[in-house]
C-alpha atoms as a PDB file:
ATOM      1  CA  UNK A   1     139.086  70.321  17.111  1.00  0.00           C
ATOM      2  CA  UNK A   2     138.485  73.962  18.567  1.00  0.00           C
ATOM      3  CA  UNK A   3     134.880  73.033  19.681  1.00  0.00           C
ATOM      4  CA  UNK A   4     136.307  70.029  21.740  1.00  0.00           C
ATOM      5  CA  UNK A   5     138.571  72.199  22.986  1.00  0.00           C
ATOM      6  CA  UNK A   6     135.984  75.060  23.639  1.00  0.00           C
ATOM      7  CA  UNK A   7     134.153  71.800  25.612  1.00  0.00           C
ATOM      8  CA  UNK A   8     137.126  71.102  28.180  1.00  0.00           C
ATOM      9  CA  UNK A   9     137.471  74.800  28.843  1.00  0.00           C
ATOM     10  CA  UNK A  10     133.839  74.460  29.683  1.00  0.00           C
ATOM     11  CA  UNK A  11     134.102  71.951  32.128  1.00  0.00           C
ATOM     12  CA  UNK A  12     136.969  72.645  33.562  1.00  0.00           C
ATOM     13  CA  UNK A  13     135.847  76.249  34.604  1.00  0.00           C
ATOM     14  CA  UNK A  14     132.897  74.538  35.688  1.00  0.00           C
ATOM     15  CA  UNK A  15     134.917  72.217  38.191  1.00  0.00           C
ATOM     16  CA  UNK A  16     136.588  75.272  39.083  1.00  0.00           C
ATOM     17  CA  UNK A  17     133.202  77.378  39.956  1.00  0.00           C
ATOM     18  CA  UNK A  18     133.817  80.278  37.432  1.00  0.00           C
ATOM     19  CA  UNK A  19     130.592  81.844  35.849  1.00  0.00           C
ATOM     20  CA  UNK A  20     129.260  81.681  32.601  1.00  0.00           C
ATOM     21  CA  UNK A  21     130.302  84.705  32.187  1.00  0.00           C
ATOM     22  CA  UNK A  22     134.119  83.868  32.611  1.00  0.00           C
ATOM     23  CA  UNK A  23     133.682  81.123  29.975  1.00  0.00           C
ATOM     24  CA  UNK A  24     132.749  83.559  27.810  1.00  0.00           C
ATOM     25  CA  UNK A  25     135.368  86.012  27.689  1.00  0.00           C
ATOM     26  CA  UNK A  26     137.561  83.016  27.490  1.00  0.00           C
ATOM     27  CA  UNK A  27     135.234  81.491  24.172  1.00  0.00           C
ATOM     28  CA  UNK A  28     135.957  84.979  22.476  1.00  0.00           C
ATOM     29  CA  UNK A  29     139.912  85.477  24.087  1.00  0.00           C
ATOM     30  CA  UNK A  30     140.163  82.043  21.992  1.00  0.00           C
ATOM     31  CA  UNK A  31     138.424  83.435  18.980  1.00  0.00           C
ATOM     32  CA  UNK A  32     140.195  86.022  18.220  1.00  0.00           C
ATOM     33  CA  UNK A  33     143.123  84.354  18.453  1.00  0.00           C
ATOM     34  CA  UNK A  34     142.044  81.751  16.070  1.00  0.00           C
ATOM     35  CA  UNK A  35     140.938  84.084  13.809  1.00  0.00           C
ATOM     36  CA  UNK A  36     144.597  86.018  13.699  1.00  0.00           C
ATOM     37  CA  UNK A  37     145.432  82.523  12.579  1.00  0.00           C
ATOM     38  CA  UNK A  38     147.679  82.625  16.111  1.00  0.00           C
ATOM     39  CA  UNK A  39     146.806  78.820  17.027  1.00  0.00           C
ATOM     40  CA  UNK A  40     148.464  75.903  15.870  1.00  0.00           C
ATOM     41  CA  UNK A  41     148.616  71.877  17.071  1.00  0.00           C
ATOM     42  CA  UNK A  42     151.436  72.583  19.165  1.00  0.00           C
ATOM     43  CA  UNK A  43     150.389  75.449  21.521  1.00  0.00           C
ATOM     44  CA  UNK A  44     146.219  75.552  20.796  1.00  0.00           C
ATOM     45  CA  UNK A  45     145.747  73.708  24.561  1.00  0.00           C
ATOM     46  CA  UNK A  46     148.012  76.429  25.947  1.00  0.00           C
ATOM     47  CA  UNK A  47     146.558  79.168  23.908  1.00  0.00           C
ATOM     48  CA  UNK A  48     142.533  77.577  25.018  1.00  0.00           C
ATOM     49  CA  UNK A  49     144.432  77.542  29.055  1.00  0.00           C
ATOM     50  CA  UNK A  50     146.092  81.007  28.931  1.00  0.00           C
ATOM     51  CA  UNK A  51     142.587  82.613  27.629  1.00  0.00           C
ATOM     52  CA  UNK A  52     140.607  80.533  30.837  1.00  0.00           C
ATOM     53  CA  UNK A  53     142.923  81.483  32.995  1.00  0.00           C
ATOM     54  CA  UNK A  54     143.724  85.655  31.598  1.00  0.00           C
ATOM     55  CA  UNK A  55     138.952  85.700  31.597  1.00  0.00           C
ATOM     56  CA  UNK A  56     138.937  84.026  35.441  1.00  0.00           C
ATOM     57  CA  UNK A  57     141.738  87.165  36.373  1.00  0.00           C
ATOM     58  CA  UNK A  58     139.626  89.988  34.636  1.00  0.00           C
ATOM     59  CA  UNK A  59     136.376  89.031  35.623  1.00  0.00           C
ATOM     60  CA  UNK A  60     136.002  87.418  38.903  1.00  0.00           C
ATOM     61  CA  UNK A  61     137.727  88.224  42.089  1.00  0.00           C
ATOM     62  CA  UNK A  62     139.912  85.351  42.668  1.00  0.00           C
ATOM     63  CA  UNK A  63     142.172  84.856  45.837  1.00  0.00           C
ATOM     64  CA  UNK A  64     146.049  84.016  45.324  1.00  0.00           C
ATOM     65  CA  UNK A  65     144.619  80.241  46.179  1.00  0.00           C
ATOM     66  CA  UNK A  66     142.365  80.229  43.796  1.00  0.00           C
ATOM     67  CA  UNK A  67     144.490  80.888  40.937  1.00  0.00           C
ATOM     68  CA  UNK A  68     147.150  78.304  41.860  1.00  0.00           C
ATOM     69  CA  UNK A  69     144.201  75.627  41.920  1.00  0.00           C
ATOM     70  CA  UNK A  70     142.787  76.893  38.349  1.00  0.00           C
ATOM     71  CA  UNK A  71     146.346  76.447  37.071  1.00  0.00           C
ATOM     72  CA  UNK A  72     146.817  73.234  38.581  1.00  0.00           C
ATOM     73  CA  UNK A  73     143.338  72.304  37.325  1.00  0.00           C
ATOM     74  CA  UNK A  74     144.387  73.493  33.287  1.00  0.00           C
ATOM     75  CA  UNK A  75     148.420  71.871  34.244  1.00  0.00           C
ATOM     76  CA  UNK A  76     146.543  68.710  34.697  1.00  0.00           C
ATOM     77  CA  UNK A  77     143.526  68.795  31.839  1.00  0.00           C
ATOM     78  CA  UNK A  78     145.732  70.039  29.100  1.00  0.00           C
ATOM     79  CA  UNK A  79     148.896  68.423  29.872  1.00  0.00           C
ATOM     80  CA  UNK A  80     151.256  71.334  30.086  1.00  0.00           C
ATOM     81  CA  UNK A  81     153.462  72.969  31.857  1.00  0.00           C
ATOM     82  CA  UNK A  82     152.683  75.829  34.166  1.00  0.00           C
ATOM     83  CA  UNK A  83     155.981  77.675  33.592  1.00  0.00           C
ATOM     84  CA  UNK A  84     154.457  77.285  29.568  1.00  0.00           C
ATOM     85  CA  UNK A  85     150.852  78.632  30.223  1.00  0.00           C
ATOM     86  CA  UNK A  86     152.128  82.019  32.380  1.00  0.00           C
ATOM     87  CA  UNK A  87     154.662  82.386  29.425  1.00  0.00           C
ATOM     88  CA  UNK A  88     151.651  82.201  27.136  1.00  0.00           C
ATOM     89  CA  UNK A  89     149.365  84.309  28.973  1.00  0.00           C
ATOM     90  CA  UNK A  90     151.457  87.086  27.915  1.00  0.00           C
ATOM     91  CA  UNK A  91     151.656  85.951  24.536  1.00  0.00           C
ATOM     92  CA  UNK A  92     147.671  86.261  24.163  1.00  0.00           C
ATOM     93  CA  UNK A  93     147.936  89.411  26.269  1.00  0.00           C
ATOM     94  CA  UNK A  94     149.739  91.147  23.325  1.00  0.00           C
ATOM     95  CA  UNK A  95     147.627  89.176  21.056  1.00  0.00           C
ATOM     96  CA  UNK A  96     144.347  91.137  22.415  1.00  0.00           C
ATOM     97  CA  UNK A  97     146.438  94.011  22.158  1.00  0.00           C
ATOM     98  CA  UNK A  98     145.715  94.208  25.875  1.00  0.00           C
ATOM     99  CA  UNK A  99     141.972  94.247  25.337  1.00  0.00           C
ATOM    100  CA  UNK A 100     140.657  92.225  28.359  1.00  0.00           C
ATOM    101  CA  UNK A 101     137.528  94.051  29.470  1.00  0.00           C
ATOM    102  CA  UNK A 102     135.118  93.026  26.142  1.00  0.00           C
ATOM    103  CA  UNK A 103     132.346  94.577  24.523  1.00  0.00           C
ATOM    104  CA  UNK A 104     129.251  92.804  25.742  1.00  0.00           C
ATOM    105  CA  UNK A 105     127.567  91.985  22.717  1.00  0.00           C
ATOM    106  CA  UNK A 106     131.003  89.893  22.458  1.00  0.00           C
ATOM    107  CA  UNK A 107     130.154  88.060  25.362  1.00  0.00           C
ATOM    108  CA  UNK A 108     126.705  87.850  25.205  1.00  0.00           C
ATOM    109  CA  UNK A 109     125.814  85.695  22.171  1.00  0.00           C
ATOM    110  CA  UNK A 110     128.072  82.566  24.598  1.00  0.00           C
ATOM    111  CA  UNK A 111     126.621  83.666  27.704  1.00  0.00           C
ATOM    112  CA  UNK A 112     123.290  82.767  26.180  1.00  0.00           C
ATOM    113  CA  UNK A 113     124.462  79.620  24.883  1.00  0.00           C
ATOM    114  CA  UNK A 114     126.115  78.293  28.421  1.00  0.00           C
ATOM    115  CA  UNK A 115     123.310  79.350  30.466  1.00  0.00           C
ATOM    116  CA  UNK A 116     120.745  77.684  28.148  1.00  0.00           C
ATOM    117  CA  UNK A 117     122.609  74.476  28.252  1.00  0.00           C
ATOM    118  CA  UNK A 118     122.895  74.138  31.719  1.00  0.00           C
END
């Protein structure tokens, strides 16, 4: 289901020491993309992957090292294929329509939730 799924993108950002506010962006990456009806049971892991991995890019400055060990991290937790998820970051890219930087009250309502929880 997408709310287990929204859960392992949780923790796995969290093992990876992004911010709530990463999570975010990635919660509403995913939701748009759901709601264009773009996910199906074949490529939702890569679709919930490519969206961690496009928010940890835009909004925090992560070194070259950094980036390998997220992917590595998502490779691992969502059983894919790396040479899959870069593929699909561009699919999600064109998706967005290229619309990385959000709106906040996008992000907001989820940044709320996460920090409350924890």
């Amino acid at each position: 289901s997408y709310s287990s799924l929204k859960r392992e993108m949780r923790n796995l950002s969290e093992e990876c020491s992004l911010e709530p506010v990463t999570v975010s962006m990635a919660y509403v990456y995913f939701e748009k993309l759901v709601l264009q009806g773009k996910l199906n049971k074949q490529n939702r892991k890569l679709c919930a992957g490519a969206c961690v991995l496009l928010a940890a890019k835009i909004s925090s400055d992560l070194r070259k090292h950094e980036v390998k060990h997220l992917i590595d991290k998502l490779e691992e937790r969502f059983r894919f294929n790396r040479r899959d998820l870069i593929g699909f970051e561009f699919t999600v890219l064109v998706a967005l329509e290229l619309a990385l930087y959000l709106p906040e009250n996008q992000v907001l309502p989820h940044y709320r939730r996460l920090t409350q929880q924890s």
